[in-house]
Protein backbone atom coordinates (compact mmCIF):
# COMPACT_ATOMS: atom_id res chain seq x y z
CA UNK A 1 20.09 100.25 -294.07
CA UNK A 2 17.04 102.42 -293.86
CA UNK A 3 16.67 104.92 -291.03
CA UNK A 4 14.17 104.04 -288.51
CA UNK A 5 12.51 105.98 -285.43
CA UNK A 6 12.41 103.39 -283.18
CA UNK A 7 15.87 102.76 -281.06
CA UNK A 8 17.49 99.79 -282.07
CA UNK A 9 19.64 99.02 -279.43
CA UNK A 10 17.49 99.79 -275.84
CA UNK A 11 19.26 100.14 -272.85
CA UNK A 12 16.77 98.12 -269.98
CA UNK A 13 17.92 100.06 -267.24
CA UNK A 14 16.56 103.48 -268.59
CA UNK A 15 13.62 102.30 -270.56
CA UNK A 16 10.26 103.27 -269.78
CA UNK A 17 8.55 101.60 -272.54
CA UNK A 18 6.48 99.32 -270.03
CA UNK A 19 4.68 103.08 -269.51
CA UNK A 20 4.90 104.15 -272.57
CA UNK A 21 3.06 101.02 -273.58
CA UNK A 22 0.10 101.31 -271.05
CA UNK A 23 -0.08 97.83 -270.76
CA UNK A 24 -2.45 98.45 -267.35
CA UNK A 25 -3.87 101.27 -269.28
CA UNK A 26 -5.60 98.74 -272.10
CA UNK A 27 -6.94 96.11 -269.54
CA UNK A 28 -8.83 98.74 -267.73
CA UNK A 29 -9.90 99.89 -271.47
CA UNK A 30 -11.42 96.81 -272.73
CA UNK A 31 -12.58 95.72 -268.73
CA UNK A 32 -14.81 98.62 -269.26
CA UNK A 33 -16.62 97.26 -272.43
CA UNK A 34 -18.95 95.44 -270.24
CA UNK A 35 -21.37 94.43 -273.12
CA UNK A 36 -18.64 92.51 -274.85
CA UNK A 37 -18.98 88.56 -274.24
CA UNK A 38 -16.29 87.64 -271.82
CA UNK A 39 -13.46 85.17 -271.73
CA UNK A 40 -12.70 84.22 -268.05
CA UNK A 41 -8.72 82.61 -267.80
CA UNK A 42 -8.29 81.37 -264.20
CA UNK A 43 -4.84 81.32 -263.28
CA UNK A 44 -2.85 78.45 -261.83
CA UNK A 45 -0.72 80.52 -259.44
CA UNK A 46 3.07 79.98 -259.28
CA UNK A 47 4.58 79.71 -255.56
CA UNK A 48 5.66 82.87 -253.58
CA UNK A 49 8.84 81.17 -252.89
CA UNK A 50 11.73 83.10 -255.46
CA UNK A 51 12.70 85.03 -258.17
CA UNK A 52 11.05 84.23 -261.47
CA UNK A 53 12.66 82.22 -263.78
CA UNK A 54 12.62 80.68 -267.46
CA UNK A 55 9.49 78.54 -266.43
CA UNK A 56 7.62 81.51 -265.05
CA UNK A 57 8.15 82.93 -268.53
CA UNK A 58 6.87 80.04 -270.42
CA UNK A 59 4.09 79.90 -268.11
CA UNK A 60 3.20 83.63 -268.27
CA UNK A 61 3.61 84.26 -271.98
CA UNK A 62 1.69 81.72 -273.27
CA UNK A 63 -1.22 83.13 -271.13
CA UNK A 64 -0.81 86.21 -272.48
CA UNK A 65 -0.75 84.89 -276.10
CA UNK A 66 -4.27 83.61 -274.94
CA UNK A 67 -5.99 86.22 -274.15
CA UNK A 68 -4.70 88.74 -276.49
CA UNK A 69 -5.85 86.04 -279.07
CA UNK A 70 -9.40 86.36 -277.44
CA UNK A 71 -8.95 89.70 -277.59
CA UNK A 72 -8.47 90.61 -280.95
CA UNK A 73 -12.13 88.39 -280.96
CA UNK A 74 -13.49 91.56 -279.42
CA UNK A 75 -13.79 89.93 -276.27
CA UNK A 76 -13.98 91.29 -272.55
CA UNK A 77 -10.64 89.92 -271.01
CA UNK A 78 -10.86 89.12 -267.50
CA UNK A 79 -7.50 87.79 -266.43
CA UNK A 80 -6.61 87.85 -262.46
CA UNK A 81 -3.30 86.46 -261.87
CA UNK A 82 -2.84 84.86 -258.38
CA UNK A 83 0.15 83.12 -255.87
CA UNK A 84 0.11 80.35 -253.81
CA UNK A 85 1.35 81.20 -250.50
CA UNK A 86 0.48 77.39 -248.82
CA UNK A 87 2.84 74.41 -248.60
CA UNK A 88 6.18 72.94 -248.34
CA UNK A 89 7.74 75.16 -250.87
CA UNK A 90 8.01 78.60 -248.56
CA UNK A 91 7.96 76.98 -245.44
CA UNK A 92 11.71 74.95 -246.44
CA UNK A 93 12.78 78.37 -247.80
CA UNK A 94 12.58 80.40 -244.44
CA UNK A 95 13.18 77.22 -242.29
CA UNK A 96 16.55 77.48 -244.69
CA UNK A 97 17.10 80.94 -244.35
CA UNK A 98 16.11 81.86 -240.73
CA UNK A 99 16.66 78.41 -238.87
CA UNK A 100 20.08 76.58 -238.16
CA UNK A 101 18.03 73.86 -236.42
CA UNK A 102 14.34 72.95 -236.08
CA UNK A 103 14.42 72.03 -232.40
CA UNK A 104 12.38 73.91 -230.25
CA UNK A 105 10.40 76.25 -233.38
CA UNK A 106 7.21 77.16 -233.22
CA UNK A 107 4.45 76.87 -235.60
CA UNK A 108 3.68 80.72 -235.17
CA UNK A 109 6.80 81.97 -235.81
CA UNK A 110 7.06 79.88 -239.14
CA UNK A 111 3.68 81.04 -240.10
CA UNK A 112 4.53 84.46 -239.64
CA UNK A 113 7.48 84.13 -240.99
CA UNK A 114 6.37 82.65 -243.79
CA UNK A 115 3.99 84.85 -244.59
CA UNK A 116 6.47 87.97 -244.46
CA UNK A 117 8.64 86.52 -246.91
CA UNK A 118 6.03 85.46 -249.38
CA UNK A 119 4.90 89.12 -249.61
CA UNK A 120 8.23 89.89 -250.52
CA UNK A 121 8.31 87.57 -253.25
CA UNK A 122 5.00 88.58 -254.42
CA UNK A 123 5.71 92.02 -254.91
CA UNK A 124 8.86 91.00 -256.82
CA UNK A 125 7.58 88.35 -259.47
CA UNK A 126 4.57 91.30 -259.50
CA UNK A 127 6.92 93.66 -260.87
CA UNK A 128 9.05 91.14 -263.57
CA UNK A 129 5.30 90.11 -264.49
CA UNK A 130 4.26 93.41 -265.37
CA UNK A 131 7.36 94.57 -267.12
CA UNK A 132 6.90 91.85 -269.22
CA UNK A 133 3.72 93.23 -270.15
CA UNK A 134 1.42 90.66 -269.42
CA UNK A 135 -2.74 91.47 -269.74
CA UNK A 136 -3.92 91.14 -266.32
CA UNK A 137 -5.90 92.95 -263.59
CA UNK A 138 -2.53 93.24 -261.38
CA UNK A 139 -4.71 95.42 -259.34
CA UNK A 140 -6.77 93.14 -257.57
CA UNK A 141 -4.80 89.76 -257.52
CA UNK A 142 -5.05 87.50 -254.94
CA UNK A 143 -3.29 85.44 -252.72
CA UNK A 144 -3.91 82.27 -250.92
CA UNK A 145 -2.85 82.85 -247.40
CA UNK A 146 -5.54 86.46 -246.97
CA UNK A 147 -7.99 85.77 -244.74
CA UNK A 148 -10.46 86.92 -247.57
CA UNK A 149 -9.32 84.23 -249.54
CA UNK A 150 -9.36 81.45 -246.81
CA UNK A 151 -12.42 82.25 -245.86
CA UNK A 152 -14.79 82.20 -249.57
CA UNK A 153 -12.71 78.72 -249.43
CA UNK A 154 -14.25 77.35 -246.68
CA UNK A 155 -17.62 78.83 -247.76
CA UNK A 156 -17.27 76.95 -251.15
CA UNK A 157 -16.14 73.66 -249.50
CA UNK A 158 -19.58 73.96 -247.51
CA UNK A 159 -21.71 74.63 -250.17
CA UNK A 160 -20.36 71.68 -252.12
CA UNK A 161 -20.34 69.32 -248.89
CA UNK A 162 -23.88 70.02 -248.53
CA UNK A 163 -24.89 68.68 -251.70
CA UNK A 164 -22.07 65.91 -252.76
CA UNK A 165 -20.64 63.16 -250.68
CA UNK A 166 -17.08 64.07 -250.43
CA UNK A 167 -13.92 61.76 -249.79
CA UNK A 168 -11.28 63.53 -248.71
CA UNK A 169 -7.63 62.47 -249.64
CA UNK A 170 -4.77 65.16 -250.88
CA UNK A 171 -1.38 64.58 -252.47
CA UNK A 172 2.03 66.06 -252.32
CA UNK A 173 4.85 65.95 -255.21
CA UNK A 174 7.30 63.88 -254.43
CA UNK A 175 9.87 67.00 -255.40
CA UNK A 176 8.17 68.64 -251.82
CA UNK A 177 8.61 65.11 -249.53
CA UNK A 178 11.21 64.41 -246.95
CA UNK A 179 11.22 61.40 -244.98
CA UNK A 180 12.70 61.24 -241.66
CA UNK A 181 13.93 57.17 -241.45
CA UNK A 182 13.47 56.50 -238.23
CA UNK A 183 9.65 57.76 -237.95
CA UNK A 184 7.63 55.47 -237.46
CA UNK A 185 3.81 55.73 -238.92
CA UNK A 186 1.33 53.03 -237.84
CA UNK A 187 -1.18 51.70 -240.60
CA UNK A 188 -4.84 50.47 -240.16
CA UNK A 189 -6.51 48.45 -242.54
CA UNK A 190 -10.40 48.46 -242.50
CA UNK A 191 -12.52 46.02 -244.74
CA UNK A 192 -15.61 46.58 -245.50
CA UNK A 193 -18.03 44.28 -247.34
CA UNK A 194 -19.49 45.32 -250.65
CA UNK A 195 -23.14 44.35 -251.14
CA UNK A 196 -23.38 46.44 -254.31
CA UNK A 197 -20.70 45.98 -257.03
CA UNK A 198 -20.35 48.54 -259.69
CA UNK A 199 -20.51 47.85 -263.39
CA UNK A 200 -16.80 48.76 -263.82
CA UNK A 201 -15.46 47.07 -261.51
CA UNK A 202 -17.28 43.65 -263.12
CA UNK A 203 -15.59 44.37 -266.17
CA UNK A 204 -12.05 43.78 -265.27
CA UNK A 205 -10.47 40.97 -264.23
CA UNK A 206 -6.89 40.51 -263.25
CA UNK A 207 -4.89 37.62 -264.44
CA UNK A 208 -4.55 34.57 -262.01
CA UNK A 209 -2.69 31.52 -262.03
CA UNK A 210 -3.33 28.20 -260.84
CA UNK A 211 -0.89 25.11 -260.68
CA UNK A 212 0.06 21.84 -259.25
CA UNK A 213 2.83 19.40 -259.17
CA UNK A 214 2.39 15.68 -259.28
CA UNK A 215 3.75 12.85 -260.75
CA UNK A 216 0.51 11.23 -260.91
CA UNK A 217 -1.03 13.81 -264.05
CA UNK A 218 -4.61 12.59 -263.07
CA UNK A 219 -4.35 13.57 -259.80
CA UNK A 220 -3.13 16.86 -260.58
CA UNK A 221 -6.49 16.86 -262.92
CA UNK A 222 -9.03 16.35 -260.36
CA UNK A 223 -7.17 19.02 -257.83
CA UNK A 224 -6.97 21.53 -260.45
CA UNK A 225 -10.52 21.07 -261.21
CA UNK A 226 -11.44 21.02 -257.78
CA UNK A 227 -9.70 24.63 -257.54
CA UNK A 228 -11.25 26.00 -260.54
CA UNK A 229 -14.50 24.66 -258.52
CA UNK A 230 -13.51 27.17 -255.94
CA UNK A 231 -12.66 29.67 -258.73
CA UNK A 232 -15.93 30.20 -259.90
CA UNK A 233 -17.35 30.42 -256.41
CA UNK A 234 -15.13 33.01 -255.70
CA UNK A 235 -16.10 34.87 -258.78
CA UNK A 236 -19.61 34.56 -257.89
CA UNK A 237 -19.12 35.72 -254.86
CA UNK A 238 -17.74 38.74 -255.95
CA UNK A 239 -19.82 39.63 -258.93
CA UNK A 240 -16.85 38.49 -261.23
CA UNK A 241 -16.66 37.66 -264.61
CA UNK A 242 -14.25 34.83 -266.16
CA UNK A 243 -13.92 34.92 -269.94
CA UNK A 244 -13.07 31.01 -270.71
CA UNK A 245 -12.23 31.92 -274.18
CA UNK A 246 -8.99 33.90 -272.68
CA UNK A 247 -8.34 31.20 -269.92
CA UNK A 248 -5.88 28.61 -271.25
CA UNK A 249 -3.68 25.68 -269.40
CA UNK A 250 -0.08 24.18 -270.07
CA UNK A 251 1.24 20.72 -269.10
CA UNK A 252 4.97 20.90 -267.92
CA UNK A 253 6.48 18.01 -268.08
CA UNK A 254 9.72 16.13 -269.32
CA UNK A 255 7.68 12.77 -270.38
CA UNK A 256 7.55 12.90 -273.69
CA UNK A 257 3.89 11.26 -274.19
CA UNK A 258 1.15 12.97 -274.55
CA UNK A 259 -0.92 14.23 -272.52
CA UNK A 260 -4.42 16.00 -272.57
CA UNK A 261 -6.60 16.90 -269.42
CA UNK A 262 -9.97 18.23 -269.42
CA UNK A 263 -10.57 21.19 -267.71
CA UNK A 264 -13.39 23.52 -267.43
CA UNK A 265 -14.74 26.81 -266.38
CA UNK A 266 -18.29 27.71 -265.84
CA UNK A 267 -18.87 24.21 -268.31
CA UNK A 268 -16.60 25.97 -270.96
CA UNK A 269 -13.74 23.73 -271.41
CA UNK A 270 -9.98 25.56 -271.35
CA UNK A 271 -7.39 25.35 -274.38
CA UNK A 272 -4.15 23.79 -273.97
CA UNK A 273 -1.48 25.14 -275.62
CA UNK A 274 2.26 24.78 -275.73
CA UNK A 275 3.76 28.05 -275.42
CA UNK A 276 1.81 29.84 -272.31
CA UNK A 277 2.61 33.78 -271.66
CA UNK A 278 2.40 35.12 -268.49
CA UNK A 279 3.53 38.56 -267.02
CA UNK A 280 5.35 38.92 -270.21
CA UNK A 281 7.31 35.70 -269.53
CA UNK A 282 7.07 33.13 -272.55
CA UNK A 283 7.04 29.62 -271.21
CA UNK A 284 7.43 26.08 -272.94
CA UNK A 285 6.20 22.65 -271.56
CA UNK A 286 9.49 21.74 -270.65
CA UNK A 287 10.47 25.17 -269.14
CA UNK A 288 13.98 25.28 -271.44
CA UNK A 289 12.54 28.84 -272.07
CA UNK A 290 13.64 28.45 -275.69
CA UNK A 291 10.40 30.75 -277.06
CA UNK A 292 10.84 33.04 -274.42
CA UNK A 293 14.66 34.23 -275.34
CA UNK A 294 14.18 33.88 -279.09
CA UNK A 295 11.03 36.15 -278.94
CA UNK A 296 13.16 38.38 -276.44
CA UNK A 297 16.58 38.51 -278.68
CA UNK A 298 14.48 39.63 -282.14
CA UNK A 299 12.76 42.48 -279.93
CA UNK A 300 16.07 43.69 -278.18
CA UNK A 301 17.56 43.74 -282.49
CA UNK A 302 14.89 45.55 -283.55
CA UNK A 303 15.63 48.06 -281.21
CA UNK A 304 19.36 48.29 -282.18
CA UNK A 305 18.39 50.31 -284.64
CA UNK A 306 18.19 53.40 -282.27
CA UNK A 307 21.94 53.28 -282.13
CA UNK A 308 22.09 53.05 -285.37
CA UNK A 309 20.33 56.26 -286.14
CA UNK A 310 21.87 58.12 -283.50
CA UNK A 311 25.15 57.53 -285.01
CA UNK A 312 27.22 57.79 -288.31
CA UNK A 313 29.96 57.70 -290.58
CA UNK A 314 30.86 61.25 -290.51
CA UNK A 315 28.89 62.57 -287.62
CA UNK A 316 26.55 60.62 -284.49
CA UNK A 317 26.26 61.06 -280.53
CA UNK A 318 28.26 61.25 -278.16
CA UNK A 319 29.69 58.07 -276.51
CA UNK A 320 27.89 58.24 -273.26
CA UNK A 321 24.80 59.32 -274.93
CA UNK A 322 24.63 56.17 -276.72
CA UNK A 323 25.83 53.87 -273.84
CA UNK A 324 22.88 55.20 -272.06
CA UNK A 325 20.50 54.87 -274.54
CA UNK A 326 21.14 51.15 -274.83
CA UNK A 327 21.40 50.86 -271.15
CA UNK A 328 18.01 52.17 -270.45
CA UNK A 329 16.02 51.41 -273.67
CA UNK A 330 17.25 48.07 -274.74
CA UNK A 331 19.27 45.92 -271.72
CA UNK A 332 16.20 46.07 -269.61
CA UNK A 333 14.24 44.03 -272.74
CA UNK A 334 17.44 41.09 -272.34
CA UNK A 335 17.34 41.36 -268.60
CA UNK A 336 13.42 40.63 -268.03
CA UNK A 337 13.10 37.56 -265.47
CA UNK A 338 16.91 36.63 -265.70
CA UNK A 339 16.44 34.79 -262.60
CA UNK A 340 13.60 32.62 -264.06
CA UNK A 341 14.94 31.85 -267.12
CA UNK A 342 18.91 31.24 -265.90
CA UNK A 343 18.74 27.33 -266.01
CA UNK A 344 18.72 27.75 -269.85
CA UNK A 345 21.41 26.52 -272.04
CA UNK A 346 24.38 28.45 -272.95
CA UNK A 347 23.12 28.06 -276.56
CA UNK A 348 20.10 29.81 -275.95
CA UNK A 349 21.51 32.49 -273.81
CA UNK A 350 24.47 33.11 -276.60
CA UNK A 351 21.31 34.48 -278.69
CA UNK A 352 20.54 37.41 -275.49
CA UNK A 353 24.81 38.34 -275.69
CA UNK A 354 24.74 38.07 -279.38
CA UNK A 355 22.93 41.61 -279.18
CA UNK A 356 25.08 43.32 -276.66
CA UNK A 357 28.24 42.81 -278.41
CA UNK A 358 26.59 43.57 -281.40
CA UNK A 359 25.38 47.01 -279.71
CA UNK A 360 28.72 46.90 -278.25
CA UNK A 361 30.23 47.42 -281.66
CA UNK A 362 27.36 50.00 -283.10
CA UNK A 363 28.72 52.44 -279.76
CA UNK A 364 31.97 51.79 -280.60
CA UNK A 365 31.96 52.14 -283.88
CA UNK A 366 33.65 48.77 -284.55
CA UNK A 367 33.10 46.74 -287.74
CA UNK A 368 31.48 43.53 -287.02
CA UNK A 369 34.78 41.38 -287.21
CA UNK A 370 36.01 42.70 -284.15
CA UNK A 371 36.29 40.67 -281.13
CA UNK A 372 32.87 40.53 -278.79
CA UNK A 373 34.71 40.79 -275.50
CA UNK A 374 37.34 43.56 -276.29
CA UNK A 375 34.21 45.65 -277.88
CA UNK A 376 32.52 45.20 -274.29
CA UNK A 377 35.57 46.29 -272.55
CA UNK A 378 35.92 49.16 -274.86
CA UNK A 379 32.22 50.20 -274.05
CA UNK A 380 32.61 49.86 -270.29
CA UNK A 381 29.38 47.08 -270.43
CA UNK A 382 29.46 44.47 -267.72
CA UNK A 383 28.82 41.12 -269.53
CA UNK A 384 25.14 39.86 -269.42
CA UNK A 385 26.04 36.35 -268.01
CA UNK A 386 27.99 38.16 -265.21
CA UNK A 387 24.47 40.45 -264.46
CA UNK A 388 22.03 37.64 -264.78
CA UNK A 389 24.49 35.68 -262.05
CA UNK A 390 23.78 38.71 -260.09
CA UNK A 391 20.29 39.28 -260.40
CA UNK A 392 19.26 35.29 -259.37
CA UNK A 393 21.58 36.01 -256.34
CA UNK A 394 19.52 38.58 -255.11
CA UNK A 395 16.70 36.99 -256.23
CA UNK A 396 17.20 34.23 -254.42
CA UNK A 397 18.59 35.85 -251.41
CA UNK A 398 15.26 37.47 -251.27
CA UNK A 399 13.45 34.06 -250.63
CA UNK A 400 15.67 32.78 -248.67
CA UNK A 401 14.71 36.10 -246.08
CA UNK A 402 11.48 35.59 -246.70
CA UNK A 403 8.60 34.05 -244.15
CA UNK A 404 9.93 30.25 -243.75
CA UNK A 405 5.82 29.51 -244.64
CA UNK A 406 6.02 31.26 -247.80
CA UNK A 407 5.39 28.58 -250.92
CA UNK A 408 8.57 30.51 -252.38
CA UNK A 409 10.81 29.34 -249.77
CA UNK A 410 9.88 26.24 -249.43
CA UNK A 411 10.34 25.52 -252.78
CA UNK A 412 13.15 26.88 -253.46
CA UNK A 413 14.86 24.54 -251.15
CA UNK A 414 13.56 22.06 -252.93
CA UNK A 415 15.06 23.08 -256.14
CA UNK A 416 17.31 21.75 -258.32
CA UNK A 417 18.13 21.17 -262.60
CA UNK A 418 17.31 17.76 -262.05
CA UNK A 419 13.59 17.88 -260.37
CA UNK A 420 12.47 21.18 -261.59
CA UNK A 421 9.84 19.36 -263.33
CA UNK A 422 9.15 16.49 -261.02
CA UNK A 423 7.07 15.93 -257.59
CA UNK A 424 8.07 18.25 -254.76
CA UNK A 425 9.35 16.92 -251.60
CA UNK A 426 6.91 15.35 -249.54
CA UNK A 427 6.45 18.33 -246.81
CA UNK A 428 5.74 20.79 -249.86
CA UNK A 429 2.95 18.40 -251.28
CA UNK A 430 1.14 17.47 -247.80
CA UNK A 431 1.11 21.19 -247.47
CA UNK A 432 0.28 22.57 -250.81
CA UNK A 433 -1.89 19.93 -251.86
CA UNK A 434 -4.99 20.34 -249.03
């Protein structure tokens, strides 16, 4: 090996390279240049509440890969690194470190507090900073919670209020929230009427649907039509637009004639089709959901082939890694609106367990021969009729606590196989039907 000057093994405790290399030395240098253009990097201060760590790093270097890029440009650097000294962050740190309980504290001690222990940290994520060599004025930093600071702030905010209506909200992480259960905040709703509708707000529509059940079809025609009536109106009203072209309408019914109404929208009349999709639910006239699990079981094997890249022969992931992956990234596709859908035959929902033991298998690393059911066990998976009796048992535990007026309710006591498709009960129609 060649000999070298430099040392090749440094010992951190007795270097002094961070003064050998003048890093505070070269910003002053080029801060001096003053006819130079400048590149101004504002910094997004990190908290004042720990030691630095890896993220600090990432966060740092990169910045200083910045402007040493835009300084090789033969650019005036003007860098001035900050903290943030406001906010949940601290004040949990010395309520932590300085409080067994939060009865009886005051606000003044926390502040002050606070505000002790952030300097601290400063001062120490100052130092790690600069040893690290980062370009920056770590002369004249600054820091949120100085009065200085506080008070250009306020003078900003005014200026700005002066000349731009301002609507004042702010936002916390969730990371910094914690909810106490048993407070209780009260809400108030105001409504205020719009007399000028922005352009934007024309353009977009949200998807609606209207229905009725009858066993008389043309009365169900001249309701409908009555409430498409009230549709427009109400789109009117509210500076709305209804694209007829996108509107469509689907007959359910188990009587196998024909049949085709006439509706229409703003005198554009709506398509009827067979196989209506709504809220990514595929439905069929006579609601067998055949479409829908078809459509769903040829996305759900599509996606098999995750599993399939993730493992091998000779080499692939770990077990649990690809139990989760098909737990979070293709079971939720089977799973969409089990509760609606349920009532189908066992055929058709043979097609949506057809893929699970299949991914079953690919996890296990089974050939396909092997039994469905023991390559479920093997996996750990619960089976997917077992879940989808779950999920319409909550489902419908959820109506049943529902508001007694709520259409939900009231027709869900009115449900069974047999008149899914036929007239609801007479209190649901006298009500539904005004």
């Amino acid at each position: 090996m060649n000999e070298v000057k430099f040392i090749l093994c440094l010992n951190v405790k007795d270097a002094t390279y961070e003064k050998d290399a003048k890093f505070e030395e070269l910003y002053k240098k080029q801060n001096a240049k003053h006819e130079q253009k400048k590149f101004i990097l504002h910094d997004g201060p990190p908290y004042a509440n720990g030691d630095v760590h890896i993220g600090h790093a990432v966060n740092k270097i990169l910045k200083d890969i910045t402007v040493r890029s835009e300084l090789v440009k033969n650019k005036r650097i003007i860098f001035t690194p900050g903290w943030d000294c406001h906010g949940l962050p601290i004040e949990l740190k010395v309520l932590k470190e300085n409080y067994k309980s939060e009865v009886n504290i005051s606000e003044i001690d926390i502040r002050q507090k606070a505000f002790s222990f952030s300097q601290k940290i400063i001062e120490k994520q100052k130092a790690s900073f600069m040893k690290w060599g980062i370009l920056a004025d770590w002369s004249d930093s600054y820091i949120t919670c100085k009065p200085h600071y506080i008070i250009q702030q306020l003078l900003v905010f005014q200026e700005f209020y002066e000349k731009v209506n301002i609507c004042l909200r702010t936002s916390l992480a969730e990371a910094e929230l914690e909810y106490n259960s048993s407070h209780i905040s009260p809400s108030l709703f105001v409504k205020f009427s719009v007399k000028k509708c922005p352009d934007v707000i024309k353009a977009h529509l949200y998807e609606i649907a209207i229905w009725n059940t009858n066993s008389d079809l043309s009365a169900s025609e001249a309701i409908l039509n009555t409430n498409l009536t009230n549709v427009e109106t109400w789109a009117t009203n509210l500076k709305l637009l209804i694209n007829p072209e996108k509107s469509n309408l689907c007959v359910f019914t188990t009587d196998r004639k024909s049949f085709r109404p006439s509706f229409k929208i703003f005198n554009s009349t709506i398509n009827q089709i067979s196989n209506p999709k709504y809220l990514g639910l595929t439905l069929d006239t006579k609601l067998r959901f055949t479409k829908h699990i078809e459509t769903t079981s040829l996305r759900a094997l599509k996606k098999l082939n995750i599993l399939r890249k993730l493992c091998g022969s000779t080499w692939g992931s770990k077990l649990k890694t690809l139990l989760n992956t098909y737990t979070t990234l293709i079971r939720p596709v089977l799973e969409y609106a089990a509760p609606l859908w349920a009532p189908a035959s066992s055929s058709s929902k043979e097609k949506i367990d057809t893929v699970q033991y299949r991914a079953s298998k690919i996890i296990i690393g089974a050939v396909s021969s092997t039994n469905n059911l023991r390559a479920e066990i093997e996996c750990g998976l619960t089976p997917l009729e077992s879940r989808r009796k779950l999920s319409t048992v909550k489902f419908t535990n959820k109506i049943r606590c529902s508001s007694t007026e709520h259409i939900s309710n009231v027709t869900f006591r009115a449900w069974n196989n047999r008149n899914r498709l036929k007239i609801l009960h007479a209190p649901i129609r006298q009500r539904y039907q005004k």
